[in-house]
C-alpha atoms as a PDB file:
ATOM      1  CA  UNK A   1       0.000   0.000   0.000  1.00  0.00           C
ATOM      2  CA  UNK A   2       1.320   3.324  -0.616  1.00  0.00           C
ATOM      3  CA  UNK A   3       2.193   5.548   2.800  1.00  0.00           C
ATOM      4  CA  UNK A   4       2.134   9.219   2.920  1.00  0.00           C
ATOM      5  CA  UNK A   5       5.188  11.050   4.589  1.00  0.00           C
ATOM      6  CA  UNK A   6       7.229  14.162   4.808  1.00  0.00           C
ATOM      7  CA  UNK A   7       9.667  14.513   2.300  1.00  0.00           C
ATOM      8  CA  UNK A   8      13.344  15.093   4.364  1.00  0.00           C
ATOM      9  CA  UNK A   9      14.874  17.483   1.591  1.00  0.00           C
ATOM     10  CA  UNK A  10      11.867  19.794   0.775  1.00  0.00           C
ATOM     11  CA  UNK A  11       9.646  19.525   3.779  1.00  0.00           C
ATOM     12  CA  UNK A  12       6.478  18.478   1.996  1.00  0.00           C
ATOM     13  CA  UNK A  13       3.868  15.439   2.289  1.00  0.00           C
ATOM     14  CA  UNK A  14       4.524  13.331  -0.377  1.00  0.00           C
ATOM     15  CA  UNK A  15       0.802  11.976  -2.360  1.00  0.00           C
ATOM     16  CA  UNK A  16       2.014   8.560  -1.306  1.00  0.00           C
ATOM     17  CA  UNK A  17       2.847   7.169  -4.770  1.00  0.00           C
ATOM     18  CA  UNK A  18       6.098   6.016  -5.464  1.00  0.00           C
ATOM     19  CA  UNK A  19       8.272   4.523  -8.741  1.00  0.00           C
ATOM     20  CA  UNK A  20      11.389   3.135  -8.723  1.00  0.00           C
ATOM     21  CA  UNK A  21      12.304   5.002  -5.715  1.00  0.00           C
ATOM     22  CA  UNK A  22      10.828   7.814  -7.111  1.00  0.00           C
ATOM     23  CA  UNK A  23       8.766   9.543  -4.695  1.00  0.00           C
ATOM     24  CA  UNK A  24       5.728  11.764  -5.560  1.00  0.00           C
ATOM     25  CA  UNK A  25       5.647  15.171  -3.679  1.00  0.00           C
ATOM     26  CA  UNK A  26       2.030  16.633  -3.322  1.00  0.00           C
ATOM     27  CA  UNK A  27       3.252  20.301  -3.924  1.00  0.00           C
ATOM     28  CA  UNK A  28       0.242  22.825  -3.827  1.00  0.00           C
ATOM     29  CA  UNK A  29       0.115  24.883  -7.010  1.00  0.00           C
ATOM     30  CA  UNK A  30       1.212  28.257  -6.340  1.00  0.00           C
ATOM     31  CA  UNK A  31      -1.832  30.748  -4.822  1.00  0.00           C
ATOM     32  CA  UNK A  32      -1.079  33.385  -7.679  1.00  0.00           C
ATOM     33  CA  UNK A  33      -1.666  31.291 -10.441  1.00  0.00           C
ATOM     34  CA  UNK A  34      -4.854  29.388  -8.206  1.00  0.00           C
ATOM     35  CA  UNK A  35      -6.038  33.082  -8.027  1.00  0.00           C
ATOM     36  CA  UNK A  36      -5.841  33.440 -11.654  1.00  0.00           C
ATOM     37  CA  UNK A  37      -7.563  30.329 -12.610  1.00  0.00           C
ATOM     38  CA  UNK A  38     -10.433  31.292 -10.471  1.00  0.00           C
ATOM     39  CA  UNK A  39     -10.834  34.567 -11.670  1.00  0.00           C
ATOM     40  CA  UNK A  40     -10.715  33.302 -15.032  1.00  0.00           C
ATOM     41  CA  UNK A  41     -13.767  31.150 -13.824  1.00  0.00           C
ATOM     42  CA  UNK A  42     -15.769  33.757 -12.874  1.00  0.00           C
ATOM     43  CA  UNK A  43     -14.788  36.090 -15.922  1.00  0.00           C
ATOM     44  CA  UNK A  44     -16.585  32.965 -18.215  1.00  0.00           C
ATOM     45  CA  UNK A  45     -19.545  33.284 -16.117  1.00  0.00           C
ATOM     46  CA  UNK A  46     -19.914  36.335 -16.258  1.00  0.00           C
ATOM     47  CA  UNK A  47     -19.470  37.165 -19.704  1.00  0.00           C
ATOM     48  CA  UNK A  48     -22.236  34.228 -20.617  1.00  0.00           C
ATOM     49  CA  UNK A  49     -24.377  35.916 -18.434  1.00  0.00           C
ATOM     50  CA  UNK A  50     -23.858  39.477 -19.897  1.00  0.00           C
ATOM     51  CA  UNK A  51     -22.906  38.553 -23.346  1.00  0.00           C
ATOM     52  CA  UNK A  52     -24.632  36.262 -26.188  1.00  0.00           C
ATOM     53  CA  UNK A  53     -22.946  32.836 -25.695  1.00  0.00           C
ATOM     54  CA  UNK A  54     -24.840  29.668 -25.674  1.00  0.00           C
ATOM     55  CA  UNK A  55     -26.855  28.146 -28.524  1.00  0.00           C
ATOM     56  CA  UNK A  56     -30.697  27.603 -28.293  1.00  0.00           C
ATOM     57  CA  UNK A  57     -32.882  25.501 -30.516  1.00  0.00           C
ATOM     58  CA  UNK A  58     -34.126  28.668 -32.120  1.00  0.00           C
ATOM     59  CA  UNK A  59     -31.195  31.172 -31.409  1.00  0.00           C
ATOM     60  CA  UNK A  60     -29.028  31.618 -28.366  1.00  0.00           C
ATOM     61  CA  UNK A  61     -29.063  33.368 -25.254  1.00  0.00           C
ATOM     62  CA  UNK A  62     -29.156  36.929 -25.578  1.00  0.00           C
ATOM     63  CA  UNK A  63     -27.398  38.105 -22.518  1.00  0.00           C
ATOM     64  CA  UNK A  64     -27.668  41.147 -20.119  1.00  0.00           C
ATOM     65  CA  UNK A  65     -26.723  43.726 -22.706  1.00  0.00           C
ATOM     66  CA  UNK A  66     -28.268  41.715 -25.965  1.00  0.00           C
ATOM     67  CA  UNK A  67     -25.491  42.970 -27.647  1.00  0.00           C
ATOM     68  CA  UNK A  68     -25.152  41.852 -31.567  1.00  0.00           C
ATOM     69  CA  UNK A  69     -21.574  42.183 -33.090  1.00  0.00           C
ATOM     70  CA  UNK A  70     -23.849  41.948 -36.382  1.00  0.00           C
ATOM     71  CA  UNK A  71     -25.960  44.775 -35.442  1.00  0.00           C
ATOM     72  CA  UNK A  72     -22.773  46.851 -35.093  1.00  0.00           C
ATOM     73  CA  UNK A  73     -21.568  45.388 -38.537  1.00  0.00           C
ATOM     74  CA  UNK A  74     -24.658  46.889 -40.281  1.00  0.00           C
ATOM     75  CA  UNK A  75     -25.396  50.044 -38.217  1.00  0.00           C
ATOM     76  CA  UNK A  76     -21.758  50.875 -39.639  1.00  0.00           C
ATOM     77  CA  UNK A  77     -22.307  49.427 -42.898  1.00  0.00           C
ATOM     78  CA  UNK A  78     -25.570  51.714 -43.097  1.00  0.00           C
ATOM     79  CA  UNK A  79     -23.109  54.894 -42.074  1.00  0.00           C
ATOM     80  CA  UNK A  80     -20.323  54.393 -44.404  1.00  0.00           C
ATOM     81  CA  UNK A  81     -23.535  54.194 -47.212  1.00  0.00           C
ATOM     82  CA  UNK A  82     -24.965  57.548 -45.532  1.00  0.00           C
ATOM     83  CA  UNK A  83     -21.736  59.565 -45.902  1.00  0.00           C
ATOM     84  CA  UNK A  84     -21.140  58.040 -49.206  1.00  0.00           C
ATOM     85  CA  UNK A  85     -24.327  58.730 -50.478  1.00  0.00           C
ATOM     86  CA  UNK A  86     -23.634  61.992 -52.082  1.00  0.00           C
ATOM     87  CA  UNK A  87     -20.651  60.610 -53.837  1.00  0.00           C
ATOM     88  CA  UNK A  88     -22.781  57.902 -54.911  1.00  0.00           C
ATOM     89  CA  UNK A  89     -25.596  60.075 -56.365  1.00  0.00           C
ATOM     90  CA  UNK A  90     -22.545  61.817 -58.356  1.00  0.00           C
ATOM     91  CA  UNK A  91     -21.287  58.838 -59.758  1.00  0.00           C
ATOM     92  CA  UNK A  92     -24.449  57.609 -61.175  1.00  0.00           C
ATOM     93  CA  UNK A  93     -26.126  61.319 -62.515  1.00  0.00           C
ATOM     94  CA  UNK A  94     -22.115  61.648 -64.220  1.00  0.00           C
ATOM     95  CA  UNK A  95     -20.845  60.382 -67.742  1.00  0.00           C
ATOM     96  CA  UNK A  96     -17.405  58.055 -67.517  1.00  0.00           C
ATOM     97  CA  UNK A  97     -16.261  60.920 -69.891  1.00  0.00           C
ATOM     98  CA  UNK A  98     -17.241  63.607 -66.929  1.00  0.00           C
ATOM     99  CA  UNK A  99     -15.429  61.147 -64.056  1.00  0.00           C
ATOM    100  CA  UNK A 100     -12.562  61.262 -65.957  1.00  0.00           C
ATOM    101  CA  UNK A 101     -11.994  64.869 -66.001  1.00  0.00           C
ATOM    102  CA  UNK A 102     -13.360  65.291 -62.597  1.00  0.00           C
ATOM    103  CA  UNK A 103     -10.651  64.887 -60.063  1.00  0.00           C
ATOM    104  CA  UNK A 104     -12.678  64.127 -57.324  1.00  0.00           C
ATOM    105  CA  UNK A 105     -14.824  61.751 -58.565  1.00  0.00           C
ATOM    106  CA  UNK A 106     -12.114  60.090 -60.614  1.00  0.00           C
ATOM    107  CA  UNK A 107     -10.502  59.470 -56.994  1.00  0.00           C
ATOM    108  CA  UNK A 108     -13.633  58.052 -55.627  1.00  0.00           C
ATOM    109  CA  UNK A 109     -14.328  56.213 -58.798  1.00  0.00           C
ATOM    110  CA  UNK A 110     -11.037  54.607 -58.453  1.00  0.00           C
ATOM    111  CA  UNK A 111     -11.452  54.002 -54.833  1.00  0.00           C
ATOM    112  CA  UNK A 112     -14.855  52.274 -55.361  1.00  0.00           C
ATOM    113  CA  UNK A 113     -13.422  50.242 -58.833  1.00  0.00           C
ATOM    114  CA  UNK A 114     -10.547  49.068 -56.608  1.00  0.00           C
ATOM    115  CA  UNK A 115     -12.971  47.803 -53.898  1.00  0.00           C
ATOM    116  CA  UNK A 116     -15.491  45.479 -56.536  1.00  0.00           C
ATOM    117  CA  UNK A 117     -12.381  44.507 -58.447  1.00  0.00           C
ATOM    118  CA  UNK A 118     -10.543  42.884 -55.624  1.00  0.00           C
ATOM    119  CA  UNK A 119     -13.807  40.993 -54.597  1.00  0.00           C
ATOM    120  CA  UNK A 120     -15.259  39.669 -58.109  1.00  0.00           C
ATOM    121  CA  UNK A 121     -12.150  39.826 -60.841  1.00  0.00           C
ATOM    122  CA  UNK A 122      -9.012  39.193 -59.073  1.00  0.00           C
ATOM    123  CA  UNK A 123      -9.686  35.022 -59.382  1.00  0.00           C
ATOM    124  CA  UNK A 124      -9.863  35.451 -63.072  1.00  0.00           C
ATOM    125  CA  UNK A 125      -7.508  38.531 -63.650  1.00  0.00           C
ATOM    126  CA  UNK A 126      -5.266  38.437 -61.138  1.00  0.00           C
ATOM    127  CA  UNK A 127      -4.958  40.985 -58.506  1.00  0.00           C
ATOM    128  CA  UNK A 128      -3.019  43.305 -61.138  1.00  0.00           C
ATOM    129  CA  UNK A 129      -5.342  42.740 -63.602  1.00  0.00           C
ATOM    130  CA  UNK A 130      -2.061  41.158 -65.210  1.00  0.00           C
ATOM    131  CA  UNK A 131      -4.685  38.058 -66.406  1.00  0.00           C
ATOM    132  CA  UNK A 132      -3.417  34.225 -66.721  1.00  0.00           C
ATOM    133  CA  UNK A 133      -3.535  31.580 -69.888  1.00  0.00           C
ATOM    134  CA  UNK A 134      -7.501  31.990 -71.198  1.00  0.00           C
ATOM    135  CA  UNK A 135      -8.279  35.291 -68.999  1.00  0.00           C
ATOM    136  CA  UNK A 136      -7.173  38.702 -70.775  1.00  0.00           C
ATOM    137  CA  UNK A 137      -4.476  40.918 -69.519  1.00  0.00           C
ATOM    138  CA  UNK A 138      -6.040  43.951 -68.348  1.00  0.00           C
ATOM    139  CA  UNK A 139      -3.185  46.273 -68.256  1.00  0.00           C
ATOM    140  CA  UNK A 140      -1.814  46.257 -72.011  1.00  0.00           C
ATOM    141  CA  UNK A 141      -3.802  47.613 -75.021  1.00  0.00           C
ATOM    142  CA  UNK A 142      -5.143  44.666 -76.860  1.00  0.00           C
ATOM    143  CA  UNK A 143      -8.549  44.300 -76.588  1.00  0.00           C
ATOM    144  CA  UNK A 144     -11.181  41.568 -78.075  1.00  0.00           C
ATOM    145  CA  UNK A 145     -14.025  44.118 -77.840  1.00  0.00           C
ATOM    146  CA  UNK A 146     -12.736  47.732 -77.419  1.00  0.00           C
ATOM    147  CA  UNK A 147     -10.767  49.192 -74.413  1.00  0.00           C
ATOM    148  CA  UNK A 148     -12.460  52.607 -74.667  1.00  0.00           C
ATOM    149  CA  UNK A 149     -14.486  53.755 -71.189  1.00  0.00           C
ATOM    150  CA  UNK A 150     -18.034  52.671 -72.928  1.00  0.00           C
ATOM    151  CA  UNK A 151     -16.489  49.177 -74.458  1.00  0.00           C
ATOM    152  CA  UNK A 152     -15.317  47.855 -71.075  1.00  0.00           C
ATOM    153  CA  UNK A 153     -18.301  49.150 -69.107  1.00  0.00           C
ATOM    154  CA  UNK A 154     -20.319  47.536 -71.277  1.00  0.00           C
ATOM    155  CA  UNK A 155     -18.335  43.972 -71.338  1.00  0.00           C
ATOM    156  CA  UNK A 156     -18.678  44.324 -67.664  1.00  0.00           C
ATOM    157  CA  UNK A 157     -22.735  45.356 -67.909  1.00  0.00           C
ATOM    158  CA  UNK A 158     -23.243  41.670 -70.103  1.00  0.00           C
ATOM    159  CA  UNK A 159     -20.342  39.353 -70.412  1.00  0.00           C
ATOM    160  CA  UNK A 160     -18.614  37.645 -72.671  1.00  0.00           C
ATOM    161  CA  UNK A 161     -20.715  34.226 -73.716  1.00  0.00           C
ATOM    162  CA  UNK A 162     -22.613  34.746 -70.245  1.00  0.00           C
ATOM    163  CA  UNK A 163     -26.213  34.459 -69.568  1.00  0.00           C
ATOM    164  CA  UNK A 164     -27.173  37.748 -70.425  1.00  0.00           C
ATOM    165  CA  UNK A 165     -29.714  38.311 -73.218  1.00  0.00           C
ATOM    166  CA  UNK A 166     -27.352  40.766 -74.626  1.00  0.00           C
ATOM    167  CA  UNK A 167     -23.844  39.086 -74.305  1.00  0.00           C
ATOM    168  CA  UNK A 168     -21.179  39.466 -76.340  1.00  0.00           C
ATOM    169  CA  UNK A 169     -21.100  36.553 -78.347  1.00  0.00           C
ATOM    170  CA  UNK A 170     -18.192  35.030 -80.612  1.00  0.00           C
ATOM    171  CA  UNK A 171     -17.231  31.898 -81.669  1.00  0.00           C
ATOM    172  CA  UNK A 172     -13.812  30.224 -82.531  1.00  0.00           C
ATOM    173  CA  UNK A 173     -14.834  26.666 -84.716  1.00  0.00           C
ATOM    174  CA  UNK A 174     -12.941  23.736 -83.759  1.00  0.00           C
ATOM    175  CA  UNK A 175     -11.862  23.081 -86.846  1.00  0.00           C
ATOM    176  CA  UNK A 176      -9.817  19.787 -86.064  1.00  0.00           C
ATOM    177  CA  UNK A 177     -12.007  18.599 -83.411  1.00  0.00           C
ATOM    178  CA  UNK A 178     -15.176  18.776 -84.760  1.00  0.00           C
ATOM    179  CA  UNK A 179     -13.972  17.604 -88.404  1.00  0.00           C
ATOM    180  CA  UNK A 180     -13.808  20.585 -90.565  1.00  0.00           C
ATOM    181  CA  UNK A 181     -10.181  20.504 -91.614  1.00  0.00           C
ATOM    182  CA  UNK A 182      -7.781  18.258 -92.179  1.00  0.00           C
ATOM    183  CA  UNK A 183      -4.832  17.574 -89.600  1.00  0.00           C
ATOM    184  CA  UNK A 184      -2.741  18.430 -91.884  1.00  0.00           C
ATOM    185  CA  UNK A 185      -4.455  21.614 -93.212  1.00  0.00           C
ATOM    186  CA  UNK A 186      -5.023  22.425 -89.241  1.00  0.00           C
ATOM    187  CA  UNK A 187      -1.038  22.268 -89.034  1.00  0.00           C
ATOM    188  CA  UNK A 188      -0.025  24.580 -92.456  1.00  0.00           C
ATOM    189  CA  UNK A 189      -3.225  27.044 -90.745  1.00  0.00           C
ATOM    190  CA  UNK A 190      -0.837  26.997 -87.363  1.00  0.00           C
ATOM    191  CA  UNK A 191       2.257  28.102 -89.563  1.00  0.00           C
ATOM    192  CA  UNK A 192       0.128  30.413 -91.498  1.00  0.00           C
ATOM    193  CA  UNK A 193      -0.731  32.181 -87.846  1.00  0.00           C
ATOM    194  CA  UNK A 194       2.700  32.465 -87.142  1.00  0.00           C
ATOM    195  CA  UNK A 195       3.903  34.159 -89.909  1.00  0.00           C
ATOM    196  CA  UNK A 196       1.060  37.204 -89.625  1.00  0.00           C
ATOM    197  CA  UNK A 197       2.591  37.306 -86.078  1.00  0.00           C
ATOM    198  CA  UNK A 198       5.721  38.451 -87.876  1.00  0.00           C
ATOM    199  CA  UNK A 199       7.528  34.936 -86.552  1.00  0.00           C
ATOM    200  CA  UNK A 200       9.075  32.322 -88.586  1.00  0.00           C
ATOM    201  CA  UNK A 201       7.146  30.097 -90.609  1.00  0.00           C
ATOM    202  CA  UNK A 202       7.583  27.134 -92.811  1.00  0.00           C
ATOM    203  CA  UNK A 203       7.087  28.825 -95.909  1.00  0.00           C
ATOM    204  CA  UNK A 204       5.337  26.018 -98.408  1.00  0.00           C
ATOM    205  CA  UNK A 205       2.415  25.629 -95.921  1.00  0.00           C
ATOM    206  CA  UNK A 206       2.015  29.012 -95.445  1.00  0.00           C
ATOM    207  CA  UNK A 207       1.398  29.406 -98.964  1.00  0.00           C
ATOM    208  CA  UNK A 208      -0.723  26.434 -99.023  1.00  0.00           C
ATOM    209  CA  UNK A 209      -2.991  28.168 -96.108  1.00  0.00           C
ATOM    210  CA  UNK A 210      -3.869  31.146 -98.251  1.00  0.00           C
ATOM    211  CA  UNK A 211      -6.684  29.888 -99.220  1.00  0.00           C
ATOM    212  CA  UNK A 212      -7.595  27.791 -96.118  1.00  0.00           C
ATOM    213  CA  UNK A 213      -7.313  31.154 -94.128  1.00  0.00           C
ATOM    214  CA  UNK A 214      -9.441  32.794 -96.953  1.00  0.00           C
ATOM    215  CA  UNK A 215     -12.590  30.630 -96.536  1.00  0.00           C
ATOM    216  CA  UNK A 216     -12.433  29.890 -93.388  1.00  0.00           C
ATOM    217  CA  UNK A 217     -11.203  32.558 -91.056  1.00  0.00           C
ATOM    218  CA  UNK A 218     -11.240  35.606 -93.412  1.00  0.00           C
ATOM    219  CA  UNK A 219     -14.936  36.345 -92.141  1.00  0.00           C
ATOM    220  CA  UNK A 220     -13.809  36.957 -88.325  1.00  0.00           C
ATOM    221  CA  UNK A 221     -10.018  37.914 -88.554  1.00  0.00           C
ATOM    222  CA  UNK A 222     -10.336  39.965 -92.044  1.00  0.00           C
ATOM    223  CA  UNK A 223      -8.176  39.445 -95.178  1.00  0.00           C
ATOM    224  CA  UNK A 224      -5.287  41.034 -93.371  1.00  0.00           C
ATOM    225  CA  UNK A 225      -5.497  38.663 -90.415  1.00  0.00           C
ATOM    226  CA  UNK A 226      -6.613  42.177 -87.735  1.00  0.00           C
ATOM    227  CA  UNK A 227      -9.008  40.918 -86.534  1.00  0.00           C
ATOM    228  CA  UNK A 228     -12.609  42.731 -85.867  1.00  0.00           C
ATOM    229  CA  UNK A 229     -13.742  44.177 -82.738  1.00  0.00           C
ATOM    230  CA  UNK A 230     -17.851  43.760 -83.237  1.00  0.00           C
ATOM    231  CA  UNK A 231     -17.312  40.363 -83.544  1.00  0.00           C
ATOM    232  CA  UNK A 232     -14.682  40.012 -80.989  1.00  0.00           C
ATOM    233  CA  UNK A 233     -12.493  38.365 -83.320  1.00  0.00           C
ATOM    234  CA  UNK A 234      -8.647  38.817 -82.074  1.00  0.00           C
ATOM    235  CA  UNK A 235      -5.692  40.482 -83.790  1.00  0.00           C
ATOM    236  CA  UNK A 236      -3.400  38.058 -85.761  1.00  0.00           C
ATOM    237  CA  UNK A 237      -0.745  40.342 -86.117  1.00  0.00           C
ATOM    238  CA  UNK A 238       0.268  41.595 -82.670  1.00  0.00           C
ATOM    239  CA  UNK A 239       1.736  38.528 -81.383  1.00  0.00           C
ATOM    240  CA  UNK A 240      -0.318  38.114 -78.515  1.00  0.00           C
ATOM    241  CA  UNK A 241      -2.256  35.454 -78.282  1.00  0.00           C
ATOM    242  CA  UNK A 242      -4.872  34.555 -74.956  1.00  0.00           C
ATOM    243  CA  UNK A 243      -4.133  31.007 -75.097  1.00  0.00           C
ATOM    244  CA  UNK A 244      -0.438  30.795 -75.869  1.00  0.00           C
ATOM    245  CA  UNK A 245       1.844  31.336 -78.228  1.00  0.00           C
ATOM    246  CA  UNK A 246       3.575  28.963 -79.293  1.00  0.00           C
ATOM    247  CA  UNK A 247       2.879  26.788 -82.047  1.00  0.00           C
ATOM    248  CA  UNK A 248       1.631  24.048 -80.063  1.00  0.00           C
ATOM    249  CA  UNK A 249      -0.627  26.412 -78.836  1.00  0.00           C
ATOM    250  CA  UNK A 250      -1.839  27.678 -82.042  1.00  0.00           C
ATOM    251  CA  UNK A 251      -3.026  24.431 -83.612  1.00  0.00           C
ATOM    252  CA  UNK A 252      -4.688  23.563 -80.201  1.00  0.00           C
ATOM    253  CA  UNK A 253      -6.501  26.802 -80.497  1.00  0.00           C
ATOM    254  CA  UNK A 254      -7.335  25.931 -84.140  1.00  0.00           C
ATOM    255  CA  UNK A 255      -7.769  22.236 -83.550  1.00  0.00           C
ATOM    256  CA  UNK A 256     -10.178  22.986 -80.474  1.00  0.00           C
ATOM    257  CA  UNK A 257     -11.596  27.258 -80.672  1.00  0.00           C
ATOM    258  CA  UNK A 258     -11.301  27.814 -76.726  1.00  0.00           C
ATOM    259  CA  UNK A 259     -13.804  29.856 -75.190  1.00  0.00           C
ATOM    260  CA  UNK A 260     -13.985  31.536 -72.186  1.00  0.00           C
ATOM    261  CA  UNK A 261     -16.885  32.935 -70.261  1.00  0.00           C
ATOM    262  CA  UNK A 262     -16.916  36.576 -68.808  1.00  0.00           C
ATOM    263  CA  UNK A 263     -19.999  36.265 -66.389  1.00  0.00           C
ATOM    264  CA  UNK A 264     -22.692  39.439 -66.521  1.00  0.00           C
ATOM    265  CA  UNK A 265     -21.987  41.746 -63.584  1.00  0.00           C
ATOM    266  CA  UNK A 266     -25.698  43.524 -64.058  1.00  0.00           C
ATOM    267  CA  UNK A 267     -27.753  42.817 -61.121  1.00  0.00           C
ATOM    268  CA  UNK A 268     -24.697  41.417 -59.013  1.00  0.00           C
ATOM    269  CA  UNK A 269     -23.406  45.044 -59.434  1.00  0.00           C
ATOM    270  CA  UNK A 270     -25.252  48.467 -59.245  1.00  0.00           C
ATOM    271  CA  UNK A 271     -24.727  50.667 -61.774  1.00  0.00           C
ATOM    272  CA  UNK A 272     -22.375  52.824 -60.320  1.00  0.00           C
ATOM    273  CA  UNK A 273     -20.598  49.616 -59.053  1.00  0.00           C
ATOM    274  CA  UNK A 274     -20.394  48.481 -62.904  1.00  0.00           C
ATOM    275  CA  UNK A 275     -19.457  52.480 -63.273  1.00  0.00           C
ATOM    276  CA  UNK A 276     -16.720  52.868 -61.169  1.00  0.00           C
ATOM    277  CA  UNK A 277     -15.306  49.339 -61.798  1.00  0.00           C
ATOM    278  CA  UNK A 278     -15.191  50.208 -65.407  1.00  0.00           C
ATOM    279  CA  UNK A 279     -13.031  53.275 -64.767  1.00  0.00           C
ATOM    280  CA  UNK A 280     -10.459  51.305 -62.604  1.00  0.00           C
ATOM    281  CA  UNK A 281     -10.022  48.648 -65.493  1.00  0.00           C
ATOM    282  CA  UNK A 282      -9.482  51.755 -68.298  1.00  0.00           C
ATOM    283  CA  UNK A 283      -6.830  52.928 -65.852  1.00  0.00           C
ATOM    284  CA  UNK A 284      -5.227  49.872 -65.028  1.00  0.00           C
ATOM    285  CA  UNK A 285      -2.888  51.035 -68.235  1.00  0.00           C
ATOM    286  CA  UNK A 286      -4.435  49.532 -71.384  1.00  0.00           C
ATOM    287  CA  UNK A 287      -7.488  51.713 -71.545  1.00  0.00           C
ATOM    288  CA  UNK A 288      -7.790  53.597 -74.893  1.00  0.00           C
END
C-alpha cells in the first residue's frame, strides 16, 4: 500500500505514490496562479451571463446587454452608405467621360473600382489585372471588344458568352475537333498564324494556307489577319495570343476554338458599381 510522509529534503507530504524510488511530492500549485484560474472562472460566467454565448434551438441566449456584433456590422455598414451617399448620387447622374476629367470623382471612382475589383475579378484577372492563360491581360492595349471607357463598361454590364440576353457573343470553330479541316491543313493554318505574327514560318504551308485562311477565317479575322472588334475576333498580327503562343498552342486553339466565359456583372453590381469598376479597369494602363 502506498504511505504518505514528509519529504526530508523539501519539507512536503509526499501523495504517497512512489516509482522506482521515485517519490511523488504533493506540492500545492502556487496561490497566484490558483487566483488566476479562479478569476478566469468567474470572468466565463460572467461574460455568458452578460454577453450572447450559448446556442438555443431557435437562437441563443441573448445576454444582459443583448449585444449583436452583427448589429454593429450593419449600423456601420448603413453609415459608411450615408456619408457616401452623395458621392454615390454623383457617380451615377455623371458620364465616364465627366469622371474622368473630374478629379474628385475620378478618386472616388477609383477608390470604389478598386474595392469590386478585388472581390469579383481578381480570381480570373489576377490581382493586377495582369490576367493568366484563357483570362485577358487587363493592363496592355489589346482588346477583343474595345478598351475605350463605354467598351469595357459595357463587357462588364453583359459578359462575354454569359447568360445575359445581350452578351457578347463570338465563336472560334474547332476546326480539327469537330472535323472541318484536315490535320494536316489544321497544321499549315498553325504556320500560317505564325507568320502574320511576324515569326518564322515554314514557308510552303504558309502558302498552301492562303486559301484555307481565306474561306475559313477571313470572315472573323479579315483578309489582313486584324481581326474585328464587333465580332470580338482577335488580332493576328500583334503577337499576342490569350491562349499561348507557341505553335503548339496555335493548332490547339485551331484544332479545339477555346472559349472563355466573362460572367454578366448587371444585377450582381449596381450601376455605379459596374461604373466605377469600369473606370479602374481603363486605368489599369491599357485603356484607350
Amino acid at each position: 500500500m502506498s504511505k504518505k510522509e514528509v519529504d526530508d529534503v523539501s519539507g512536503t507530504e509526499t501523495t504517497g505514490h512512489e516509482w522506482d524510488g521515485i517519490k511523488e511530492l504533493n506540492t500545492p500549485l502556487p496561490r497566484w496562479w490558483l487566483g488566476i484560474l479562479y478569476a478566469s472562472i468567474v470572468w466565463a460566467i460572467s461574460y455568458w451571463i452578460v454577453y450572447p454565448a450559448w446556442p438555443t434551438l431557435s437562437g441563443y441566449t441573448p445576454g444582459l446587454l443583448n449585444h449583436s456584433q452583427r448589429d454593429e456590422v450593419m449600423s456601420d455598414v448603413a453609415a459608411l452608405k450615408s456619408a457616401r451617399a452623395g458621392q454615390e448620387q454623383e457617380l451615377a447622374n455623371s458620364s465616364l467621360t465627366e469622371i474622368q476629367r473630374n478629379p474628385d470623382m475620378l478618386q472616388f471612382a477609383m477608390a470604389a473600382g478598386r474595392a469590386a475589383f478585388g472581390d469579383n475579378c481578381v480570381p480570373c484577372h489576377g490581382a493586377g489585372g495582369q490576367g493568366a492563360r484563357g483570362y485577358p491581360n487587363l493592363n496592355d492595349d489589346v482588346w477583343l471588344w474595345g478598351g475605350k471607357l463605354a467598351d469595357i463598361q459595357h463587357t462588364i454590364t453583359v459578359g462575354v458568352r454569359s447568360a445575359h440576353p445581350g452578351t457578347r457573343q463570338s465563336q472560334m470553330p474547332a476546326f480539327g475537333r469537330d472535323g472541318i479541316l484536315k490535320p494536316e491543313q489544321v497544321d499549315d493554318l498553325s504556320e500560317y498564324a505564325l507568320k502574320l505574327s511576324g515569326r518564322g514560318a515554314d514557308a510552303r504551308a504558309v502558302r498552301r494556307a492562303g486559301s484555307l485562311f481565306t474561306e475559313n477565317c477571313a470572315a472573323c479575322h479579315g483578309a489582313d489577319g486584324k481581326g474585328n472588334r464587333s465580332l470580338g475576333a482577335p488580332n493576328l498580327t500583334d503577337n499576342e495570343a490569350l491562349y499561348g503562343k507557341t505553335r503548339e498552342d496555335i493548332r490547339d486553339q485551331i484544332w479545339n476554338g477555346h472559349g472563355g466565359v466573362m460572367p454578366t456583372w448587371n444585377g450582381r453590381l449596381s450601376a455605379q458599381e459596374i461604373k466605377a469598376l469600369a473606370v479602374y479597369v481603363h486605368n489599369l494602363g491599357g485603356g484607350e
